[in-house]
N, C-alpha and C. Protein backbone atom coordinates (compact mmCIF):
# COMPACT_ATOMS: atom_id res chain seq x y z
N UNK A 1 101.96 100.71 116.27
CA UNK A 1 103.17 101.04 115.55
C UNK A 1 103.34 102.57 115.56
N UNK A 2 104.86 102.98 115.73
CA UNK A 2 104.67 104.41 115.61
C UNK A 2 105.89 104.98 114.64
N UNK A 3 105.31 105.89 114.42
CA UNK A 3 105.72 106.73 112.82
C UNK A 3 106.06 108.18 113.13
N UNK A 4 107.44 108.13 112.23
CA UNK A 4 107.79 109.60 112.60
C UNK A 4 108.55 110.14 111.69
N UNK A 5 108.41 111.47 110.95
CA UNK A 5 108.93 112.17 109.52
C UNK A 5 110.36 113.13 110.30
N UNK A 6 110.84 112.71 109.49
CA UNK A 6 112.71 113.16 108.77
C UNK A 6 111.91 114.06 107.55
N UNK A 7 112.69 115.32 107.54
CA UNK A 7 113.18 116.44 106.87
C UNK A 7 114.85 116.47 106.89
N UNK A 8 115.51 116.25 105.01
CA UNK A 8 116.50 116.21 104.73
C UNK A 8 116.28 117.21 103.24
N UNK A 9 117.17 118.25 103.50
CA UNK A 9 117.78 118.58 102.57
C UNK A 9 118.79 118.55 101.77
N UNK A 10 118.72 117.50 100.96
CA UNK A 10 120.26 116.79 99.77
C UNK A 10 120.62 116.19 101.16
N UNK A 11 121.62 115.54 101.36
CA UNK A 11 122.09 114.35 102.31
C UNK A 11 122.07 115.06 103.87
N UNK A 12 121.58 116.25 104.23
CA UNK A 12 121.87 117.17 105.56
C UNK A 12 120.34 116.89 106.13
N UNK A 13 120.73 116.28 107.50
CA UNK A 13 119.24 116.33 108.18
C UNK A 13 118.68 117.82 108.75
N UNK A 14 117.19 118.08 108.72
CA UNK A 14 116.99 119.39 109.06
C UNK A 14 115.97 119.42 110.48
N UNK A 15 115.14 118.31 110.59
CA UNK A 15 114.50 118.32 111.40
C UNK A 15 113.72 116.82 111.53
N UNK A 16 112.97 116.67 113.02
CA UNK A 16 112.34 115.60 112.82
C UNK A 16 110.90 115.86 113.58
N UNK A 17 109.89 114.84 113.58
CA UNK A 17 108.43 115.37 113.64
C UNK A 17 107.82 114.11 113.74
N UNK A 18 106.49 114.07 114.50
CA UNK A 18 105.71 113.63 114.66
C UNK A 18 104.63 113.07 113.65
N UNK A 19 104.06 114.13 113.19
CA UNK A 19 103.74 114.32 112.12
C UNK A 19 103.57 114.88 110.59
N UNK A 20 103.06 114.54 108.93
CA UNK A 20 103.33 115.50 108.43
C UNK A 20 102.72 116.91 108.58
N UNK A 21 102.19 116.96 109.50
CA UNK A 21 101.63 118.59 109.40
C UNK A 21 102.72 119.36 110.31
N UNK A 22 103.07 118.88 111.69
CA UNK A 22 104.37 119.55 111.84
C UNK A 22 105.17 120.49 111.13
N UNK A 23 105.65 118.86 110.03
CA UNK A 23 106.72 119.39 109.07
C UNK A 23 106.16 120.66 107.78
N UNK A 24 104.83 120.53 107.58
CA UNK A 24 104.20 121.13 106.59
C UNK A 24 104.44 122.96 107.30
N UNK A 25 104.12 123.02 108.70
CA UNK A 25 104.33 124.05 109.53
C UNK A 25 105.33 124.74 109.35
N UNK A 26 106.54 123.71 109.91
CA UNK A 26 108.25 123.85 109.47
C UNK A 26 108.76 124.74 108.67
N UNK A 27 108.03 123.77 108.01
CA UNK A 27 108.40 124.72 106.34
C UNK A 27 107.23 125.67 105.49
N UNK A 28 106.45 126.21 106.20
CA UNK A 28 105.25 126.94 105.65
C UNK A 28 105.00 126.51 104.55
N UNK A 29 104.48 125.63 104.48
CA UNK A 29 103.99 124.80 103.24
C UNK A 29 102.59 123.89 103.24
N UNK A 30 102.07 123.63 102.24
CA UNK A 30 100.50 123.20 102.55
C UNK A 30 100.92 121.65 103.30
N UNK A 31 99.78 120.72 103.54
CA UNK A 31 99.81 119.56 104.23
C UNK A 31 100.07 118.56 103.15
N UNK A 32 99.44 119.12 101.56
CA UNK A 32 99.34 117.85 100.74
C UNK A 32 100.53 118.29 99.98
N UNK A 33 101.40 119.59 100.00
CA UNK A 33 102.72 119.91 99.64
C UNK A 33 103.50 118.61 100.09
N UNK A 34 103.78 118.85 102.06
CA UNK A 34 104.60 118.00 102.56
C UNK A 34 104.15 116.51 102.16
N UNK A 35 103.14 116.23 102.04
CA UNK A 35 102.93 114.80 102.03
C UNK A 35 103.77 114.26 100.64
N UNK A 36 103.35 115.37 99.47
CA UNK A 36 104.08 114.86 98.20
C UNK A 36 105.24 114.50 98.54
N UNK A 37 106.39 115.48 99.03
CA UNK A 37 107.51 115.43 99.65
C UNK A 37 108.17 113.60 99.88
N UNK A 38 107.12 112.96 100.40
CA UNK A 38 107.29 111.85 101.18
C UNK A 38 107.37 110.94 99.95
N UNK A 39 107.06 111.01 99.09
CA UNK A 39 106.48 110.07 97.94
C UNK A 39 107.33 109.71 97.34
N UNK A 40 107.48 108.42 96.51
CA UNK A 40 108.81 107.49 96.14
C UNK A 40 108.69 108.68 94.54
N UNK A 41 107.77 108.79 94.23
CA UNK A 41 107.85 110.10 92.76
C UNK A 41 108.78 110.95 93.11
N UNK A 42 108.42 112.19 94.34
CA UNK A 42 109.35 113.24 94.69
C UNK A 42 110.90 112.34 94.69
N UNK A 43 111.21 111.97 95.33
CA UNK A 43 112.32 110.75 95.96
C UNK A 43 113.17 111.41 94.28
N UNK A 44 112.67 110.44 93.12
CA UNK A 44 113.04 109.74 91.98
C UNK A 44 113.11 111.46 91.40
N UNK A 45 112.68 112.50 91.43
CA UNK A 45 112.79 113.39 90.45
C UNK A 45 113.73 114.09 91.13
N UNK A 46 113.84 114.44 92.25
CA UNK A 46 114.79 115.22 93.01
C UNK A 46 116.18 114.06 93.33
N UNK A 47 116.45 113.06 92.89
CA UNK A 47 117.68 112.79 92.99
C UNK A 47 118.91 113.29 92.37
N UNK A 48 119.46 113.30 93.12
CA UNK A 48 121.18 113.74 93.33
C UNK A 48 121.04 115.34 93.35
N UNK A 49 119.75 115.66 93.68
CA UNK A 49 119.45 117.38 94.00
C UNK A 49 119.61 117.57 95.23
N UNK A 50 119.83 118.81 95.41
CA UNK A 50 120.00 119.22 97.06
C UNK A 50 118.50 120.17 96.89
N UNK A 51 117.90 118.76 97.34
CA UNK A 51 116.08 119.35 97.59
C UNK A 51 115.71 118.58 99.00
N UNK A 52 114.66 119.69 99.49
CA UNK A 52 113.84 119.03 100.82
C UNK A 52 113.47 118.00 100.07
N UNK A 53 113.30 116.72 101.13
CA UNK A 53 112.54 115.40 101.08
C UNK A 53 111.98 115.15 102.53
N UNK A 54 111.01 114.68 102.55
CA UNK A 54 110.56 113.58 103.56
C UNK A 54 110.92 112.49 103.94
N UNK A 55 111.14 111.78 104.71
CA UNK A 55 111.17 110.03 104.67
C UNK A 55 110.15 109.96 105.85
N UNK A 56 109.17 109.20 106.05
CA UNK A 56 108.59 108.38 107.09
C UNK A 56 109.30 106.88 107.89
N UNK A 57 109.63 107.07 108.96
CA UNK A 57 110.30 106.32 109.55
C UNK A 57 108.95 105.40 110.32
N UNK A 58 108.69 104.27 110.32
CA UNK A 58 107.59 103.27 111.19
C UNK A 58 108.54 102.53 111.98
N UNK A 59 108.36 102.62 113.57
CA UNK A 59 109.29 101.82 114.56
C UNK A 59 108.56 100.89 115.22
């Protein structure tokens, strides 16, 4: 199965990646920063904010 991270800021896509360390790169940010990012928590506190998020896509 293969897996691949979306970077969206508020509804605007910013980038896409392989992995989260990529994205952690991206955005000069630690690895367990971006990973939070991804998390249904981040998701739920940053709604209707125009904040970076993650999504993990599995194809």
């Amino acid at each position: 199965m293969n897996n691949f991270y979306t970077l969206y800021r508020g509804d605007r896509f910013i980038t896409v990646a392989d992995t989260i360390q990529e994205l952690a790169e991206f955005m000069h940010i630690s690895v367990s920063s971006a990973r939070w990012l991804s998390y249904p928590t981040a998701h739920k506190r940053f709604k209707n904010q125009d904040a970076n998020l993650i999504y993990k896509y599995e194809v």
